[in-house]
N, C-alpha and C. Protein backbone atom coordinates (compact mmCIF):
# COMPACT_ATOMS: atom_id res chain seq x y z
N UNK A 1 6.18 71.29 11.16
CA UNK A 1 5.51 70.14 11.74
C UNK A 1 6.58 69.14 12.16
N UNK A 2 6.23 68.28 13.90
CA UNK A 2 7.29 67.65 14.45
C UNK A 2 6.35 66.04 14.01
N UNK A 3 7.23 65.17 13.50
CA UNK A 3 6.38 63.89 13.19
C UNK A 3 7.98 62.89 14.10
N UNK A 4 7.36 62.03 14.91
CA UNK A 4 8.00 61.45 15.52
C UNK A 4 7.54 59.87 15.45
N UNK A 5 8.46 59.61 14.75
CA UNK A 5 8.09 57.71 14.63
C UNK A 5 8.79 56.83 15.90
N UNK A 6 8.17 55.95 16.59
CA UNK A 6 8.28 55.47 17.89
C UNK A 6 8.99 54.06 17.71
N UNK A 7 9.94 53.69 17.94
CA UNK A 7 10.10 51.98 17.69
C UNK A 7 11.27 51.62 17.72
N UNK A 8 11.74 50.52 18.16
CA UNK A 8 13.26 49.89 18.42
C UNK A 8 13.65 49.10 17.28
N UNK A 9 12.88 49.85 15.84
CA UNK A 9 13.69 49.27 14.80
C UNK A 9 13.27 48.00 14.08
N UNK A 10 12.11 47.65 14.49
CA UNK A 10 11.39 46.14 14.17
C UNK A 10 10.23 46.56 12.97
N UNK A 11 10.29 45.34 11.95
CA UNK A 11 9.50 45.71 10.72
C UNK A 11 8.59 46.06 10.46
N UNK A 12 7.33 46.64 11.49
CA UNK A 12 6.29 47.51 11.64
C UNK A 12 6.53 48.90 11.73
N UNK A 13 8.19 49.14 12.91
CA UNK A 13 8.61 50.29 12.54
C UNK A 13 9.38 50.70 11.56
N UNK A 14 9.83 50.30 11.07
CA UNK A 14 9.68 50.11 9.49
C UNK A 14 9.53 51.11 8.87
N UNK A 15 7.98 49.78 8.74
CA UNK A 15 7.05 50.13 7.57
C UNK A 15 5.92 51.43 7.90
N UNK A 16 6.02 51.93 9.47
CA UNK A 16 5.33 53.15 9.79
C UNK A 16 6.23 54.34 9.60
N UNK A 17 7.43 53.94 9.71
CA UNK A 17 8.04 55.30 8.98
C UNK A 17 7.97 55.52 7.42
N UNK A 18 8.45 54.33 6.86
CA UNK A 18 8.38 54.80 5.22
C UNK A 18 6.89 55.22 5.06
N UNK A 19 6.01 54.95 5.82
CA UNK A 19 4.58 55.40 4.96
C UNK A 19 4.07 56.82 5.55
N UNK A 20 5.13 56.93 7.00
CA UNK A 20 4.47 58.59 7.39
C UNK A 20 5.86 59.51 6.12
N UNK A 21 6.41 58.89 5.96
CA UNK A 21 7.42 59.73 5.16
C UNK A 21 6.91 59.94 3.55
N UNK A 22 6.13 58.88 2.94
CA UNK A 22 5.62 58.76 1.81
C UNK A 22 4.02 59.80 1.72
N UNK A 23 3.32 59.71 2.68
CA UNK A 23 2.43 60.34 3.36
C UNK A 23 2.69 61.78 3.33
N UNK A 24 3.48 62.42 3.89
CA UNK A 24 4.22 63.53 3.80
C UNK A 24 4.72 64.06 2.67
N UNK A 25 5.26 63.25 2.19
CA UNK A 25 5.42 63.69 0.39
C UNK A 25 4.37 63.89 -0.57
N UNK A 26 3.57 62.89 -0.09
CA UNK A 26 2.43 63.20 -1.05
C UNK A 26 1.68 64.21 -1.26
N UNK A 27 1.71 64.69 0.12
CA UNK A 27 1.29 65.83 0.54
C UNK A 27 1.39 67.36 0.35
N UNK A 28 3.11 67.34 -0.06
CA UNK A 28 3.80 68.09 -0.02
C UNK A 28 3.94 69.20 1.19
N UNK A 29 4.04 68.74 2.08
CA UNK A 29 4.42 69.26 3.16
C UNK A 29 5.83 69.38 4.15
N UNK A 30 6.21 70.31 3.97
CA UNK A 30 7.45 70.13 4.86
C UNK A 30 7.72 69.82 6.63
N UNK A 31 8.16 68.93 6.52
CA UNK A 31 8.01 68.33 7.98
C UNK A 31 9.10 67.34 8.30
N UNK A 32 9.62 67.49 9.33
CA UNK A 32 10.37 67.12 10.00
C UNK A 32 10.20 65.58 10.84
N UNK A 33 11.05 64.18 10.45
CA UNK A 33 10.42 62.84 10.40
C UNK A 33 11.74 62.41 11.05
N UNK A 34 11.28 62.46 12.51
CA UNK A 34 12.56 61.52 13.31
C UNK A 34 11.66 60.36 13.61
N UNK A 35 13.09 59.32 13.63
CA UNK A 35 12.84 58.10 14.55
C UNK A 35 13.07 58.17 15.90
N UNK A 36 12.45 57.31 16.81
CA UNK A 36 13.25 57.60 17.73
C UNK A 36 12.92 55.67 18.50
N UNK A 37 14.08 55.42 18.55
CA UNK A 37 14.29 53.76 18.91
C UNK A 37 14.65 53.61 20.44
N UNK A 38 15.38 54.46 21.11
CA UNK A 38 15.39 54.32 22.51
C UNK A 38 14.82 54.07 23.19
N UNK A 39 14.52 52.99 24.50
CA UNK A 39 13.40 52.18 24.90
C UNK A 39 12.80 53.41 25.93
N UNK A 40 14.21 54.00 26.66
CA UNK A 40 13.60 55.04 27.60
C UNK A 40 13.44 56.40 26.97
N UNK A 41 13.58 56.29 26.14
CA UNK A 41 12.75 57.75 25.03
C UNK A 41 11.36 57.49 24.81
N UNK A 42 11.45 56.86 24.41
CA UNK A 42 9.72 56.21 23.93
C UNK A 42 9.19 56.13 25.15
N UNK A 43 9.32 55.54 26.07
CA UNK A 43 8.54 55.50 27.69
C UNK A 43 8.13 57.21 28.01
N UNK A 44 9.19 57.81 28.12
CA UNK A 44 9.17 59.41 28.37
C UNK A 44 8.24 59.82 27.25
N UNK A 45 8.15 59.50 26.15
CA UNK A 45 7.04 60.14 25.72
C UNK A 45 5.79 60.17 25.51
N UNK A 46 5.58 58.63 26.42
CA UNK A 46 4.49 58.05 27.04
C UNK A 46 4.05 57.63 25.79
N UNK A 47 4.65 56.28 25.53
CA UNK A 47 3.87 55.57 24.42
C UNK A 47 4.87 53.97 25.10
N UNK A 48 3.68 52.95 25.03
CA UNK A 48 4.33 51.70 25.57
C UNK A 48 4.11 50.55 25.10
N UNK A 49 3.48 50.69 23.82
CA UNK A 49 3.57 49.46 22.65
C UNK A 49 3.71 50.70 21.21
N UNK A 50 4.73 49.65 20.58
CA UNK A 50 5.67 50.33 19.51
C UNK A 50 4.67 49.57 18.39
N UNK A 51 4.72 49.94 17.17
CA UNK A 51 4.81 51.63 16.88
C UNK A 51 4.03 52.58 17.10
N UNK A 52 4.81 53.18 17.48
CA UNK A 52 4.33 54.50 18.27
C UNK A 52 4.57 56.31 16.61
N UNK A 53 2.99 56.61 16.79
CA UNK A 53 3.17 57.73 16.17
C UNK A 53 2.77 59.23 16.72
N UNK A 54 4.00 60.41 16.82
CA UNK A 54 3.80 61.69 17.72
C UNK A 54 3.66 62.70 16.37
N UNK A 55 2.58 63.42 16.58
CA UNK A 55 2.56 64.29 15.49
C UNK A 55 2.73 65.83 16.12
N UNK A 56 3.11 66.82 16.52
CA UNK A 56 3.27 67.77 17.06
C UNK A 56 3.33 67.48 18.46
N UNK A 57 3.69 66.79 18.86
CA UNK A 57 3.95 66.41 20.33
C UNK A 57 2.58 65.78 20.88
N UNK A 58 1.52 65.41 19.98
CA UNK A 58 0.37 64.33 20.15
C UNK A 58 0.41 63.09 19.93
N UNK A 59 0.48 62.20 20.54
CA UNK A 59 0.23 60.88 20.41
C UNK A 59 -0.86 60.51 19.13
N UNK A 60 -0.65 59.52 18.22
CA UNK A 60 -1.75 59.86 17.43
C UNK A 60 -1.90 58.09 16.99
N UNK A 61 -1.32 57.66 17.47
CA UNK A 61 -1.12 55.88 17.48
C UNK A 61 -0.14 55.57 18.55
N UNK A 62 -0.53 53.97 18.61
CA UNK A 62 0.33 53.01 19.30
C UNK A 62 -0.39 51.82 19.13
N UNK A 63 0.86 51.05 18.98
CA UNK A 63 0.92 49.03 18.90
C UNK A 63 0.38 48.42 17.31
N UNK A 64 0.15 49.62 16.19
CA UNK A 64 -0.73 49.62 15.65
C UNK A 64 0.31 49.94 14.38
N UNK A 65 -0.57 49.44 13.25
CA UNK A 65 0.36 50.07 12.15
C UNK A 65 -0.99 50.91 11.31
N UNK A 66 -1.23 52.26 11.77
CA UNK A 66 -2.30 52.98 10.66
C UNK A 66 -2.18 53.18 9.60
N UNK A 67 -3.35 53.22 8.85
CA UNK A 67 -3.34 53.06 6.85
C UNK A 67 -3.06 54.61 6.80
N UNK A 68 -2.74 54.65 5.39
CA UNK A 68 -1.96 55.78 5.01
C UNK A 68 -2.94 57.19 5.43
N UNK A 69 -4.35 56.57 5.02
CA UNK A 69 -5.94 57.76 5.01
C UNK A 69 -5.64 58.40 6.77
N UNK A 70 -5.19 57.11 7.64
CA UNK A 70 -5.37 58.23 8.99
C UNK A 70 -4.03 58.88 9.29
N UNK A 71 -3.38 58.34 8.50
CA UNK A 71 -1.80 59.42 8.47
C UNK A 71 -2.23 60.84 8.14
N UNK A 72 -2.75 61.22 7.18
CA UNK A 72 -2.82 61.86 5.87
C UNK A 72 -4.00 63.20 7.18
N UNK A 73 -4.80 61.96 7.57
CA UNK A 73 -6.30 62.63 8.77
C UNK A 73 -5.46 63.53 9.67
N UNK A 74 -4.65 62.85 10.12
CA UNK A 74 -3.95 62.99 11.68
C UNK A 74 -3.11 64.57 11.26
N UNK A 75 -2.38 64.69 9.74
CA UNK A 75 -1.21 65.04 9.73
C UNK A 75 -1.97 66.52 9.83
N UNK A 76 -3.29 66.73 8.85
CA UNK A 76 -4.28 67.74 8.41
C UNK A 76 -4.68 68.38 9.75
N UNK A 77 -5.04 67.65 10.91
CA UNK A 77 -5.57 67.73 12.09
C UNK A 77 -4.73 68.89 12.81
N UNK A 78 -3.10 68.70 12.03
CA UNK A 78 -2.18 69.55 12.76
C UNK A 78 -1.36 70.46 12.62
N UNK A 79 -2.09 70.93 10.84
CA UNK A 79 -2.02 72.02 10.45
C UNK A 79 -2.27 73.23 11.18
């Protein structure tokens, strides 16, 4: 599983990575948790308010900080 956290580094992106990463653990699932902060990375992957969350190459948020339950929804979705 590709989990891609979206954001130029500001304290929402953050706090959406430590919780898709905590999320993931809880889980026990092995999965793979990049950031990615580049303004024209994030555009290319068509997301244009940060934070931005890609779960297998799906968009699954933006501008938004989701609770851990639709992390957990989203991650299951992509099993």
């Amino acid at each position: 599983m590709k989990i891609k956290v979206l954001g130029p580094g500001c304290k929402n992106c953050k706090t959406l990575e430590a919780a898709v990463v905590k999320v993931v653990a809880e889980m026990g699932l092995e999965a793979s948790v990049e950031k990615v902060e580049n303004y024209g990375k994030i555009v290319e992957l068509g997301v244009m308010m940060t934070p931005g969350l890609i779960i297998n190459g799906k968009i699954k948020s933006t501008g938004r900080l989701p609770k851990d339950d639709e992390i957990a929804r989203w991650i299951k979705e992509e099993m």
